[in-house]
C-alpha atoms as a PDB file:
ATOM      1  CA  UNK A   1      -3.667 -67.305 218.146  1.00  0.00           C
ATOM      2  CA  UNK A   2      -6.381 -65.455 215.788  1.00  0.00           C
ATOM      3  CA  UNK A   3      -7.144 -61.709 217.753  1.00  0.00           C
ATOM      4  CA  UNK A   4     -10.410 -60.184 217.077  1.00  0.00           C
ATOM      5  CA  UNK A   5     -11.087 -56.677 217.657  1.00  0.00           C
ATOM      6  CA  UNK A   6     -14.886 -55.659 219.149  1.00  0.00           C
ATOM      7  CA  UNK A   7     -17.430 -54.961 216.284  1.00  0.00           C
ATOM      8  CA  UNK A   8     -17.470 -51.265 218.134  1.00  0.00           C
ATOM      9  CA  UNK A   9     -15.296 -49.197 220.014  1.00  0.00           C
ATOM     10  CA  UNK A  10     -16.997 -47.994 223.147  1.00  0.00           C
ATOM     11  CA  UNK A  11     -18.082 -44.162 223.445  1.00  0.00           C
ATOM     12  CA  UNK A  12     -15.242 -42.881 224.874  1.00  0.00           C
ATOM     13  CA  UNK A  13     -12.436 -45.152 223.139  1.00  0.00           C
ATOM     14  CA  UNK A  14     -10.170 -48.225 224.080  1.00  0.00           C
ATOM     15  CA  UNK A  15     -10.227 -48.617 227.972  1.00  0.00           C
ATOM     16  CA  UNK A  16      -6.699 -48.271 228.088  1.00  0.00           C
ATOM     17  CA  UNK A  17      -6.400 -48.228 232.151  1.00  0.00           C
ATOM     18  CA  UNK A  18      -8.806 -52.132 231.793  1.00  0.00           C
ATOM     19  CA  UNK A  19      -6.276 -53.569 229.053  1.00  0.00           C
ATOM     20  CA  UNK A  20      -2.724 -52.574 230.175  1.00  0.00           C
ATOM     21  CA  UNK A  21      -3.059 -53.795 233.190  1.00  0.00           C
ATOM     22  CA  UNK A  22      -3.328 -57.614 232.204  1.00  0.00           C
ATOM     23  CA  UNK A  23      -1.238 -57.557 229.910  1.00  0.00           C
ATOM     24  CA  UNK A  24       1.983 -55.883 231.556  1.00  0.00           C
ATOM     25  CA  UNK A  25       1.698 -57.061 234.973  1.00  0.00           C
ATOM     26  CA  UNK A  26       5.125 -56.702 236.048  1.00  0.00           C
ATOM     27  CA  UNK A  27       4.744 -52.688 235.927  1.00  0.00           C
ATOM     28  CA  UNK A  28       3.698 -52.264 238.769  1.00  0.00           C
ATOM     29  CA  UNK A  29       6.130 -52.131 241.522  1.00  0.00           C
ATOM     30  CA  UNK A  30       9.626 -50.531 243.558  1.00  0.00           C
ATOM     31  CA  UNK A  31      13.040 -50.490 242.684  1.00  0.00           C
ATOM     32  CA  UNK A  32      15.149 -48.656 245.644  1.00  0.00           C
ATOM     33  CA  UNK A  33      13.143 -45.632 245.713  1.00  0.00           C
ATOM     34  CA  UNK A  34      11.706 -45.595 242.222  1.00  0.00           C
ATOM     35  CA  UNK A  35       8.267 -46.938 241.891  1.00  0.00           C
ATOM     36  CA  UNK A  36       6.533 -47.174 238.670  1.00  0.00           C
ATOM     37  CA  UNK A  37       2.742 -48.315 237.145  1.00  0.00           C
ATOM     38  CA  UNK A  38       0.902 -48.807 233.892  1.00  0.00           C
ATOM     39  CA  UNK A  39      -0.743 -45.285 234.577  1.00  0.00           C
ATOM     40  CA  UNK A  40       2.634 -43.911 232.966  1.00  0.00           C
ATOM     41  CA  UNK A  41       2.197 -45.615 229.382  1.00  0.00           C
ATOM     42  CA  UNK A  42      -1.831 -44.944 229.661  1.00  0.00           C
ATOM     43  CA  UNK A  43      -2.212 -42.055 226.706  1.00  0.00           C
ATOM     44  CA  UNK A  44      -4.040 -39.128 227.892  1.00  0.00           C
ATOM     45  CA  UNK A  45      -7.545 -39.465 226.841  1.00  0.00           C
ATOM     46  CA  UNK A  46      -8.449 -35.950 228.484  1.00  0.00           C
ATOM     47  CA  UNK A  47      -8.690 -33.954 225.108  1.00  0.00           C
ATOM     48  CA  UNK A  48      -8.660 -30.252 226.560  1.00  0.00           C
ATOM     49  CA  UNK A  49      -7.538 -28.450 223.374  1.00  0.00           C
ATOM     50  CA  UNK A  50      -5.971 -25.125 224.075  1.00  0.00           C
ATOM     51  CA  UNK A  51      -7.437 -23.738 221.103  1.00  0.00           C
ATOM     52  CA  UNK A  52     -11.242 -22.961 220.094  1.00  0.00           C
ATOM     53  CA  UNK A  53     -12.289 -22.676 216.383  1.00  0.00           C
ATOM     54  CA  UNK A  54     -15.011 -20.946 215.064  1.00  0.00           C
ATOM     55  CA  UNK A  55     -16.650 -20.023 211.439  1.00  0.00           C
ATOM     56  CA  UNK A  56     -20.691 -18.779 210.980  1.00  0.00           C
ATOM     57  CA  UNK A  57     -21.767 -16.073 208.433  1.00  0.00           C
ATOM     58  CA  UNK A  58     -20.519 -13.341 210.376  1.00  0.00           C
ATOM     59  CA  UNK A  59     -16.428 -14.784 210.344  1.00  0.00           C
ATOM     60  CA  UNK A  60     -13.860 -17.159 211.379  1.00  0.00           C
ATOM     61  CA  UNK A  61     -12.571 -16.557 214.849  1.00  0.00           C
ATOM     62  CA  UNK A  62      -9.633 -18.551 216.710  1.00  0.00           C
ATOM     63  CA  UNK A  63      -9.076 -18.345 220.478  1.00  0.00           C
ATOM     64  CA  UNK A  64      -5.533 -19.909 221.598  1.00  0.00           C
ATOM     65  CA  UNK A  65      -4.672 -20.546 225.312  1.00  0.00           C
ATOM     66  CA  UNK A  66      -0.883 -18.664 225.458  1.00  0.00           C
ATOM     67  CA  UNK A  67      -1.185 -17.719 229.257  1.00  0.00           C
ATOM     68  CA  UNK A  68       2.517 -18.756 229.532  1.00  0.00           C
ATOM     69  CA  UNK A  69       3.840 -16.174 226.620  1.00  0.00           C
ATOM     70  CA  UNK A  70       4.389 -12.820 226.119  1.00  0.00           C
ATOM     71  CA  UNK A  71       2.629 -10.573 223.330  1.00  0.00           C
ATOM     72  CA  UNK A  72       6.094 -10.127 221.723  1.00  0.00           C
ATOM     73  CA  UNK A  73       6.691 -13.967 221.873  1.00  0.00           C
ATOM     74  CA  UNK A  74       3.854 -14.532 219.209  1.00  0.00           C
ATOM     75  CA  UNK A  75       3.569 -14.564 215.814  1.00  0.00           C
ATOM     76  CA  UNK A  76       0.937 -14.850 213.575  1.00  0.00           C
ATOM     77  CA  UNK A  77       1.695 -15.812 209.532  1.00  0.00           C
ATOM     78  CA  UNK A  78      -1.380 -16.193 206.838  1.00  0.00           C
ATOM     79  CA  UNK A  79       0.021 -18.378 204.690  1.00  0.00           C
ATOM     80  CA  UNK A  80      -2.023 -20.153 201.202  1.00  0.00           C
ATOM     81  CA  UNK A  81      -4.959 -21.694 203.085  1.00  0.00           C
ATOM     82  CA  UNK A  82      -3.804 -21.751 206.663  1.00  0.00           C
ATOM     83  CA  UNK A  83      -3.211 -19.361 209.405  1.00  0.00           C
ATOM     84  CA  UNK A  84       0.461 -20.128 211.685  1.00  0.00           C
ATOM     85  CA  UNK A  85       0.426 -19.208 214.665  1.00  0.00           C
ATOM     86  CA  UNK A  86       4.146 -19.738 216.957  1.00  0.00           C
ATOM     87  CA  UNK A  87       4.968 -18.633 220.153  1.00  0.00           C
ATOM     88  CA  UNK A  88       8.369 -18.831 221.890  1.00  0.00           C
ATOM     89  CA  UNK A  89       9.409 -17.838 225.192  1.00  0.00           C
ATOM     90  CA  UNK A  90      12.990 -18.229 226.809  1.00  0.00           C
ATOM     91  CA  UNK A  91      14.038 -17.406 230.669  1.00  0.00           C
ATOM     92  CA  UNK A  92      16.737 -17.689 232.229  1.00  0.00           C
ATOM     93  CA  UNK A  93      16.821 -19.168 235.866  1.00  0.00           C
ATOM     94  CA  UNK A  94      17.189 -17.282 239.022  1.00  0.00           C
ATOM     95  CA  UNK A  95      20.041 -19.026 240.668  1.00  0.00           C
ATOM     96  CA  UNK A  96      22.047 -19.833 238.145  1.00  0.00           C
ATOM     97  CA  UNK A  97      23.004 -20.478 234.571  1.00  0.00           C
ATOM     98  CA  UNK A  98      20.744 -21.401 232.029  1.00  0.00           C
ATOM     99  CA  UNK A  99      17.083 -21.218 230.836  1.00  0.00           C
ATOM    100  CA  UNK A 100      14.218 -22.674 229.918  1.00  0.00           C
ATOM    101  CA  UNK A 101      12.376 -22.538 226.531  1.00  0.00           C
ATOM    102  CA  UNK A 102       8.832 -23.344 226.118  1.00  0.00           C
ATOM    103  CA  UNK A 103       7.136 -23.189 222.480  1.00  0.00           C
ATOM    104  CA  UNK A 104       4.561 -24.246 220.310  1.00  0.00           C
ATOM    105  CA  UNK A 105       3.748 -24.142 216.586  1.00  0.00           C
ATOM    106  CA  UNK A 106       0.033 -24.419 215.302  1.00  0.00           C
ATOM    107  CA  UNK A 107      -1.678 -24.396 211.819  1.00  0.00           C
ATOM    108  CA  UNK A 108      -5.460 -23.947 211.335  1.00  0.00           C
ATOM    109  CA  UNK A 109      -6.750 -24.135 207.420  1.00  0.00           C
ATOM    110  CA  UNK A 110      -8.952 -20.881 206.770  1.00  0.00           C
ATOM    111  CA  UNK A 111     -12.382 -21.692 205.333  1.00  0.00           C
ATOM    112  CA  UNK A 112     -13.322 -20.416 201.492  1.00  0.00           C
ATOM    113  CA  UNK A 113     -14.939 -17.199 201.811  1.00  0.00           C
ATOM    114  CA  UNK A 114     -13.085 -15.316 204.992  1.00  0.00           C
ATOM    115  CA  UNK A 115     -11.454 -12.651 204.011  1.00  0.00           C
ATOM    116  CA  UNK A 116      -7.348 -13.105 204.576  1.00  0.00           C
ATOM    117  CA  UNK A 117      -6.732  -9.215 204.314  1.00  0.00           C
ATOM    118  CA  UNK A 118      -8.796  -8.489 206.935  1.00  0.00           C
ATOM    119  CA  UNK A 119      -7.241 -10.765 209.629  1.00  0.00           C
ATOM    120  CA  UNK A 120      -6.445  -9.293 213.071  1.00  0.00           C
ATOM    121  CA  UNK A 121      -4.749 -10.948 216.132  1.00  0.00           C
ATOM    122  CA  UNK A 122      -5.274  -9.310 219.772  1.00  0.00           C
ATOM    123  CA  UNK A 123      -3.958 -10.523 223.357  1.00  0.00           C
ATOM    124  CA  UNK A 124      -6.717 -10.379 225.873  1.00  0.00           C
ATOM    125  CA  UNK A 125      -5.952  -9.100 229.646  1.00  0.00           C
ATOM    126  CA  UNK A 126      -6.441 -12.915 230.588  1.00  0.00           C
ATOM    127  CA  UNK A 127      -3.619 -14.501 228.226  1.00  0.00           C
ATOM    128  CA  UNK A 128      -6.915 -15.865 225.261  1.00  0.00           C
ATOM    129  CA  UNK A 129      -5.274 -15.190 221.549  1.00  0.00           C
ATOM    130  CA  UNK A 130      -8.167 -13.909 219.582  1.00  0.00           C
ATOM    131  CA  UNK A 131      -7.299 -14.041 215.571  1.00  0.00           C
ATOM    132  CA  UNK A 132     -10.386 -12.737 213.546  1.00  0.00           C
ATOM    133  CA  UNK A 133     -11.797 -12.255 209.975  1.00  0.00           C
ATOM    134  CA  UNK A 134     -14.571 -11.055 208.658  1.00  0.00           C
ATOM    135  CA  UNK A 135     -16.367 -13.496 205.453  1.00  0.00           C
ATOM    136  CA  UNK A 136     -15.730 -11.976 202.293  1.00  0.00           C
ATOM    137  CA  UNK A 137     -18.962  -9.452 200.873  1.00  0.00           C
ATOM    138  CA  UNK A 138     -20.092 -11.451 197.831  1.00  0.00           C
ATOM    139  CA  UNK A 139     -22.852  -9.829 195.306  1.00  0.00           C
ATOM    140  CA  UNK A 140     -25.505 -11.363 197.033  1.00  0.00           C
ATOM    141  CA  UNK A 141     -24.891 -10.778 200.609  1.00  0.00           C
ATOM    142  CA  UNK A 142     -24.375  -7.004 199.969  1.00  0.00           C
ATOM    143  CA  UNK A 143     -27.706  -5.163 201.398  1.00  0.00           C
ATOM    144  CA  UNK A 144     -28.694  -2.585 198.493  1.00  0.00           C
ATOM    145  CA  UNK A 145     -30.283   1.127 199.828  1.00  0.00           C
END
């Protein structure tokens, strides 16, 4: 049996939630109180990023989502071409022993021309990481009076 994939993928990629379907029918369905469907192996096409890059003439700005984390449970490393930023927050539970961790670990490559030494990082009031850089002066961008 010879498969052949569509000249083109449509706009907004493989239909997952048309295709599983057929071919796993047997996913659907109970066991004692469990219940299951082909939603669960769908992947999530949704791409909400938590993070917002951007770089014009004036600088290279990133804004990271860390709602869920602490100002002291960031940091934020330049290091070669990239800036790293990690954040890790532990708590314990209420009622009882134990905690949970939550974490992340990002890398975003810093455009030619941005000037590293310059970098800042700031928490806003509403949990939005802001790191920042100006672009480097070069010869001819410097404004001569």
């Amino acid at each position: 049996m010879d498969f052949i994939p569509p000249p083109t993928l449509p706009a907004g990629g493989i239909p997952w939630e048309k295709v599983l379907p057929p071919l796993i029918p047997r996913l659907n369905g109970t066991y004692g109180q469990y219940s299951w469907s082909p939603k669960l192996l769908m992947p999530d096409t949704d791409n909400n990023s938590s993070a917002e890059v951007n770089c014009d003439d004036t600088g290279f700005t990133i804004q990271v989502d860390v709602k869920h984390f602490n100002p002291e449970d960031l940091m934020v490393k330049v290091i070669a071409d990239f800036v790293e930023v990690q954040g890790k927050h532990e708590e314990g539970k209420k009622d009882g022993p134990g905690f949970t961790t939550r974490q992340f670990n990002r890398r975003y490559r810093i455009p030619k021309g941005v000037d590293t030494m310059a970098l800042e990082s700031a928490v806003s009031p509403d949990g939005i990481l802001i790191i920042s850089a100006p672009m480097l002066q070069t010869e001819n961008s410097r404004s001569l009076t």
